[in-house]
N, C-alpha and C. Protein backbone atom coordinates (compact mmCIF):
# COMPACT_ATOMS: atom_id res chain seq x y z
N UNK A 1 7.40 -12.40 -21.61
CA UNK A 1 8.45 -13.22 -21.05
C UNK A 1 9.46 -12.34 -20.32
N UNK A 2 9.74 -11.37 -21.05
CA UNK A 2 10.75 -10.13 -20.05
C UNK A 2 9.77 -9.81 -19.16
N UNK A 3 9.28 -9.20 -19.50
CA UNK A 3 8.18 -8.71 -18.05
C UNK A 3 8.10 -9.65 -16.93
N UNK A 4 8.19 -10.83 -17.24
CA UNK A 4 8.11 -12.19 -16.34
C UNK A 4 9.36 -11.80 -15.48
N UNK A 5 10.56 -12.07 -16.39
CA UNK A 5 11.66 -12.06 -15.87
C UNK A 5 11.59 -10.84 -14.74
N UNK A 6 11.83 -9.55 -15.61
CA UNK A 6 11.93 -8.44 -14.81
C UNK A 6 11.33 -8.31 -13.20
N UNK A 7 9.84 -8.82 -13.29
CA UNK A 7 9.04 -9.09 -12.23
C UNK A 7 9.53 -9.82 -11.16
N UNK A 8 10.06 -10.85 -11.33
CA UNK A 8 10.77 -11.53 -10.23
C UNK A 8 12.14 -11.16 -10.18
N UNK A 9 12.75 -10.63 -11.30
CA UNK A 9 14.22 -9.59 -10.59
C UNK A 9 13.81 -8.81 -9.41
N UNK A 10 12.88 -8.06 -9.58
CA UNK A 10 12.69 -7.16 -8.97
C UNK A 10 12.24 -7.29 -7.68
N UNK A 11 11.46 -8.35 -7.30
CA UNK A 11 11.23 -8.90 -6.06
C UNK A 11 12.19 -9.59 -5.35
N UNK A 12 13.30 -10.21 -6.23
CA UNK A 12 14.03 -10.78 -5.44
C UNK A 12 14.92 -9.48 -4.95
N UNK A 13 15.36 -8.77 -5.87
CA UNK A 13 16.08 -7.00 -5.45
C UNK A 13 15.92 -6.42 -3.82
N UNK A 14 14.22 -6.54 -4.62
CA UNK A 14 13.43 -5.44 -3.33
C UNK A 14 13.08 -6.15 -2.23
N UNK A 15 13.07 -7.54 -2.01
CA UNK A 15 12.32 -8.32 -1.28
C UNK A 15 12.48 -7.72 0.24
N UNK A 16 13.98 -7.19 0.53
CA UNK A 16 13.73 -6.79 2.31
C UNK A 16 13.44 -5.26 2.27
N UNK A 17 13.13 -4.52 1.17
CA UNK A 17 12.65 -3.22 0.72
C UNK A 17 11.47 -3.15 1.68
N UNK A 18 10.52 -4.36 1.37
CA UNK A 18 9.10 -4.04 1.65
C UNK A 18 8.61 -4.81 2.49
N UNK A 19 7.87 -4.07 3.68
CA UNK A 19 7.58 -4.70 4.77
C UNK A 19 6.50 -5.74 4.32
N UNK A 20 6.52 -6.90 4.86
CA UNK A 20 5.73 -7.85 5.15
C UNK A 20 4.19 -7.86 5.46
N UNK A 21 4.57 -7.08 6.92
CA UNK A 21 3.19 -6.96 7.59
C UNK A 21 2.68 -6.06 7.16
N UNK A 22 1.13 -5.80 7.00
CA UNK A 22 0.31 -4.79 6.61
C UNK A 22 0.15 -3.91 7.53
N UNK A 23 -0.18 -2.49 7.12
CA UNK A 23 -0.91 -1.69 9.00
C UNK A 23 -2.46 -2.73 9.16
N UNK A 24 -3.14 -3.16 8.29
CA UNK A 24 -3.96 -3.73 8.89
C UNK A 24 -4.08 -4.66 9.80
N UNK A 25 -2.92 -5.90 9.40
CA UNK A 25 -2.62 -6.70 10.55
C UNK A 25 -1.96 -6.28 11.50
N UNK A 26 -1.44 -4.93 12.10
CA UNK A 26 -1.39 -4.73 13.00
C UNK A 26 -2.80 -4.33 13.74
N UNK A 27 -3.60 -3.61 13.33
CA UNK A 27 -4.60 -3.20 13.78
C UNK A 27 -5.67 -4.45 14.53
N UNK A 28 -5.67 -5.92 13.80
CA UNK A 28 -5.91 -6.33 14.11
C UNK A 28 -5.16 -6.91 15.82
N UNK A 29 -4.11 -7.26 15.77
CA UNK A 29 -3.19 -7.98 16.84
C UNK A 29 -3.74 -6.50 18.13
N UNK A 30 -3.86 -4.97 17.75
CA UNK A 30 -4.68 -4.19 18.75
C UNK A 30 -5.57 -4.08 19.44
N UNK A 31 -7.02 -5.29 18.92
CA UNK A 31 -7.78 -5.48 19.00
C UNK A 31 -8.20 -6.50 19.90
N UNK A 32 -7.19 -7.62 19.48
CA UNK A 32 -6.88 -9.04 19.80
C UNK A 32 -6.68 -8.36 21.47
N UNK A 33 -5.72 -7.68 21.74
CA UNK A 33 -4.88 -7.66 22.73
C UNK A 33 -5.73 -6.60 24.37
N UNK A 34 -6.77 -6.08 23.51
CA UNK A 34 -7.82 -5.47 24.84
C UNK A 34 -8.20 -6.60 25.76
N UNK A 35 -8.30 -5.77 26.83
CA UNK A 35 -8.59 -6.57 27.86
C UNK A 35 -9.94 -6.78 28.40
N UNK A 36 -10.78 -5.35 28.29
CA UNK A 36 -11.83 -5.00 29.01
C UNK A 36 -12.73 -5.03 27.72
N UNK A 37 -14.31 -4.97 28.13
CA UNK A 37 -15.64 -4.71 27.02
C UNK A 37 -15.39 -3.56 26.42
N UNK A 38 -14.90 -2.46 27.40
CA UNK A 38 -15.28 -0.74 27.07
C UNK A 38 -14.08 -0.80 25.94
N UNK A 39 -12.98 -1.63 26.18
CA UNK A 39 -11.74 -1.34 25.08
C UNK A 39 -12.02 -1.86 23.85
N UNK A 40 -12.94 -3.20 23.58
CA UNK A 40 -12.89 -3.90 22.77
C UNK A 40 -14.05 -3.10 21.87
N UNK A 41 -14.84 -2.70 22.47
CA UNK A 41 -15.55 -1.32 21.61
C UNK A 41 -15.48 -0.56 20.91
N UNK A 42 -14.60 0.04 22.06
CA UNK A 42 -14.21 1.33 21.07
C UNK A 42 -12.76 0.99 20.31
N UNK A 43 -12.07 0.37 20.61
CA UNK A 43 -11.53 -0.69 19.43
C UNK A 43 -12.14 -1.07 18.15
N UNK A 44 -13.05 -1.54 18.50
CA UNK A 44 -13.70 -2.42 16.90
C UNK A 44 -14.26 -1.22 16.27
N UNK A 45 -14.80 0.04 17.01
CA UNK A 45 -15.31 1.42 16.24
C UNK A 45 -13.97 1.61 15.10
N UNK A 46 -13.24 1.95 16.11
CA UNK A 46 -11.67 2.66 15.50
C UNK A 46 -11.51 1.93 14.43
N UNK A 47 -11.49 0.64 14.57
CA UNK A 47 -11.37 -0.15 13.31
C UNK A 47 -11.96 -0.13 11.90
N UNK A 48 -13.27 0.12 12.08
CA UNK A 48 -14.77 0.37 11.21
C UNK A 48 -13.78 1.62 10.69
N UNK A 49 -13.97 2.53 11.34
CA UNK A 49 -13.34 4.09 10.89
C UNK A 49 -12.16 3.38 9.82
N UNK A 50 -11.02 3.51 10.54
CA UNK A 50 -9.99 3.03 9.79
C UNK A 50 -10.21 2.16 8.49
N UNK A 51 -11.05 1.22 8.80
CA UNK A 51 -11.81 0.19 7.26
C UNK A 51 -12.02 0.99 6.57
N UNK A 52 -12.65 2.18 6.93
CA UNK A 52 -13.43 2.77 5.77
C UNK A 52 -12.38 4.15 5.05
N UNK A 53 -11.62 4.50 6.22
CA UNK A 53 -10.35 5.31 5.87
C UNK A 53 -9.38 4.65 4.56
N UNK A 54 -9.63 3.42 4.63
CA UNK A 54 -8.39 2.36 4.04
C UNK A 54 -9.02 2.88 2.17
N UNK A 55 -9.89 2.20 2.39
CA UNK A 55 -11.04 2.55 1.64
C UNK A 55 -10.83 3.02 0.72
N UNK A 56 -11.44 4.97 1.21
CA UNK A 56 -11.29 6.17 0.68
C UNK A 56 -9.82 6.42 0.39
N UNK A 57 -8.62 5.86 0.81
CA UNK A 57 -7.35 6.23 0.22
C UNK A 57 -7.19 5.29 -0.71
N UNK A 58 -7.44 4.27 -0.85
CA UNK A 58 -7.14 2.98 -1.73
C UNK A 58 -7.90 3.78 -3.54
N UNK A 59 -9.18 3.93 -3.17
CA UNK A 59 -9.95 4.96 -4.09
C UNK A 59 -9.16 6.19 -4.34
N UNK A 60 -8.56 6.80 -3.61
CA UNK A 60 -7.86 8.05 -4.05
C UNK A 60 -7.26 7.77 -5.01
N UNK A 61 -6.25 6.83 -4.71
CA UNK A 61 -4.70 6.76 -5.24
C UNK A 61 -5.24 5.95 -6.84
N UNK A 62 -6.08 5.48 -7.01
CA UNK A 62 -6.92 5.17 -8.25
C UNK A 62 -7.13 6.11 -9.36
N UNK A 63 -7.24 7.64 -8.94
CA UNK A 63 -6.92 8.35 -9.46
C UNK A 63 -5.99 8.64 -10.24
N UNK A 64 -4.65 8.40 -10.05
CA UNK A 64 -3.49 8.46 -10.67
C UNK A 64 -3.53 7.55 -11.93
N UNK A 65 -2.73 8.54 -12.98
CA UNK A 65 -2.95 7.39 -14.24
C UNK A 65 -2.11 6.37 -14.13
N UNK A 66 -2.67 5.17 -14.44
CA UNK A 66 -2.23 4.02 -14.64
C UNK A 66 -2.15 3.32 -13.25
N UNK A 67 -2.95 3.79 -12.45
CA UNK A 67 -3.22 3.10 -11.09
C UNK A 67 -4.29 2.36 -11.24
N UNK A 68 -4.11 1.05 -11.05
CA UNK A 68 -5.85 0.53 -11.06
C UNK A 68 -6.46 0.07 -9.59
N UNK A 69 -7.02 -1.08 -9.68
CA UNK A 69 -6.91 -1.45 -8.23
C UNK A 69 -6.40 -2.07 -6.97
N UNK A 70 -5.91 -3.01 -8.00
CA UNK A 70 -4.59 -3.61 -7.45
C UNK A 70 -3.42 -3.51 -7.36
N UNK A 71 -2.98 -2.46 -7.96
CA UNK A 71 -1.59 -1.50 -7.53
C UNK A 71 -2.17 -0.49 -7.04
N UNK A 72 -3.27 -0.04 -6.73
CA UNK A 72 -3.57 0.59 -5.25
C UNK A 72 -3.44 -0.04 -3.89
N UNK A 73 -3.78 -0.96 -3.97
CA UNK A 73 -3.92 -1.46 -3.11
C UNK A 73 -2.72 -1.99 -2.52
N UNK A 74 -1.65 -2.50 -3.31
CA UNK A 74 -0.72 -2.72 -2.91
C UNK A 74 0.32 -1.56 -2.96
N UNK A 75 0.09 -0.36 -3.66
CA UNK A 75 1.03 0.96 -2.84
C UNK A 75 0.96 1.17 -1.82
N UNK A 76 -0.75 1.18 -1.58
CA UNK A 76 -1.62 1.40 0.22
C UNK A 76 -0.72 0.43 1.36
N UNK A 77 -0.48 -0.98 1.03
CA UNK A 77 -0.07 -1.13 1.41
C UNK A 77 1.13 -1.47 1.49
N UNK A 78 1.90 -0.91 1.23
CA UNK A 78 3.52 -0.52 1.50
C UNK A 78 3.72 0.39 1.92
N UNK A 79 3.11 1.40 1.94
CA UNK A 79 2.80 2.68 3.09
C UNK A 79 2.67 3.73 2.07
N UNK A 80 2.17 3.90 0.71
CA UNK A 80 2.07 5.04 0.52
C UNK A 80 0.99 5.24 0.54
N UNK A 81 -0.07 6.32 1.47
CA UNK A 81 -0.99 6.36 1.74
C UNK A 81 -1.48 7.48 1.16
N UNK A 82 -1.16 8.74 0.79
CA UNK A 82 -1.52 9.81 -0.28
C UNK A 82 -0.90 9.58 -1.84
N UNK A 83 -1.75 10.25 -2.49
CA UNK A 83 -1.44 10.47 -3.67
C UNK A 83 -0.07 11.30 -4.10
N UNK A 84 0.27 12.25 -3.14
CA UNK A 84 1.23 13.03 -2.83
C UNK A 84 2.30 12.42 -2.40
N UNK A 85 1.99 11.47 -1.84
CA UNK A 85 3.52 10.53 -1.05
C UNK A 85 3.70 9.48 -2.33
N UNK A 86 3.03 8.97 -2.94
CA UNK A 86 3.38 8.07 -4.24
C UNK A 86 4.19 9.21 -5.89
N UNK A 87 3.38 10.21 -5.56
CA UNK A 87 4.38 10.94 -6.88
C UNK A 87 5.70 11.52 -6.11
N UNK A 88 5.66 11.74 -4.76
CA UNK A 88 7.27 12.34 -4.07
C UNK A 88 8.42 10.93 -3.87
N UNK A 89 7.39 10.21 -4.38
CA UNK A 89 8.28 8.53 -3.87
C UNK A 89 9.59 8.35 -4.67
N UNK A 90 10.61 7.63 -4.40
CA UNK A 90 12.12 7.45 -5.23
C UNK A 90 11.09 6.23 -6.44
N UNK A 91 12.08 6.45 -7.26
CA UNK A 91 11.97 5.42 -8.11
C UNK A 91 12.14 3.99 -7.65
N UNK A 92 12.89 3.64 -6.72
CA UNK A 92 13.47 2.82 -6.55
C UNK A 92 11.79 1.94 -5.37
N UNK A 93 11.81 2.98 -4.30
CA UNK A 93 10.73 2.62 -3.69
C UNK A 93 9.78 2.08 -4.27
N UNK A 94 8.78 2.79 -5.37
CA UNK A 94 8.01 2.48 -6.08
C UNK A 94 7.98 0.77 -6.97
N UNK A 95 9.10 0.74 -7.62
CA UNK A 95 9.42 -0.67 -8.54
C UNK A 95 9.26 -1.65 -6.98
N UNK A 96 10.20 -1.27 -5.66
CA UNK A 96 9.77 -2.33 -4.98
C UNK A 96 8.84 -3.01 -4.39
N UNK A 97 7.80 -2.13 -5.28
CA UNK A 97 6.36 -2.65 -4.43
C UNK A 97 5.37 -3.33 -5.47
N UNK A 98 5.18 -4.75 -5.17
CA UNK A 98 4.63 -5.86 -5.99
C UNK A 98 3.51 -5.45 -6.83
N UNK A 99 3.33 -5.40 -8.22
CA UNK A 99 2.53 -4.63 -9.40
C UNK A 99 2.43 -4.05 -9.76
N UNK A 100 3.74 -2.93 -9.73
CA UNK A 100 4.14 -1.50 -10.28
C UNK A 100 5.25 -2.29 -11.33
N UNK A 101 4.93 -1.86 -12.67
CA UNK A 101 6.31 -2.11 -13.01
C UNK A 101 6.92 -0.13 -13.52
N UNK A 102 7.93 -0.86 -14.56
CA UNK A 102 8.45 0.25 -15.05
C UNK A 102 7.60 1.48 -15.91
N UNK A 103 6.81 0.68 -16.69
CA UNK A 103 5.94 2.08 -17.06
C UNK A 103 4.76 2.71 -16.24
N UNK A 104 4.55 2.41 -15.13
CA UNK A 104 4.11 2.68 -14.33
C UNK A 104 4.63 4.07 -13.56
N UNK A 105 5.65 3.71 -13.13
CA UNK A 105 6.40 4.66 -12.89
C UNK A 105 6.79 5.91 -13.74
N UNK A 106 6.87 5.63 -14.51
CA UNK A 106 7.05 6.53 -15.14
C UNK A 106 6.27 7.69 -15.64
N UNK A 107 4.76 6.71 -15.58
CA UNK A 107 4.11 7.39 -16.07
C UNK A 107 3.34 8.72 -14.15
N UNK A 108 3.98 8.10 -13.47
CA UNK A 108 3.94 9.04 -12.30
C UNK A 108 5.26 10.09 -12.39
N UNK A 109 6.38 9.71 -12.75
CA UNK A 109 6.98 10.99 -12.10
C UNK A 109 7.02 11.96 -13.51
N UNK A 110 6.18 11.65 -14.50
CA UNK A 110 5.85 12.89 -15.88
C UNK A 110 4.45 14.23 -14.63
N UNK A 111 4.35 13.80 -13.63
CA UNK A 111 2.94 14.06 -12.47
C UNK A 111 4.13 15.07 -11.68
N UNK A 112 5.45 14.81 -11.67
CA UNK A 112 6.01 15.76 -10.75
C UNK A 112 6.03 17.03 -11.49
């Protein structure tokens, strides 16, 4: 029931903390926006790459204790994209990003 609570403190806190849009949906609106065959190509390559980039960092950051997959995924996307940029992160950053709570954190910056 605290945890409940806490959880939506914290979103309402952090709510303009954390961007909205994903880098993925931008990537997409990049795609959208070619004009020519030759762009939309090597566009949709770049993309594949990047898919699979997303990927292999989403898997990285899994690594970290008490990271699973879905607070990977949602560090990934809030922009921490290394493992290195999530243990250099403020405290504050971290709680604002939806499925981290407090022992979470914590149990990253015992990693610094």
């Amino acid at each position: 029931m605290i945890s409940k609570f806490l959880s939506k403190l914290k979103s309402i806190l952090f709510k303009s903390a954390v961007s909205t849009e994903t880098p993925l949906k931008k990537e997409k609106k990049v795609t959208k926006s070619a004009k020519t065959s030759k762009t939309k190509s090597k566009s949709k390559t770049k993309s594949k790459t990047k898919t699979v980039n997303t990927k292999k960092n989403i898997e990285t950051l899994t690594t970290l204790p008490g990271v699973g997959a879905k607070s990977a995924k949602a560090l990934y996307e809030a922009g921490f994209k290394t493992t290195k940029a999530v243990i250099a992160a403020d405290e504050k950053d971290l709680l604002a990003v939806s499925g981290v709570g407090i022992n979470l954190v914590k149990k990253l910056k015992k990693l610094k």
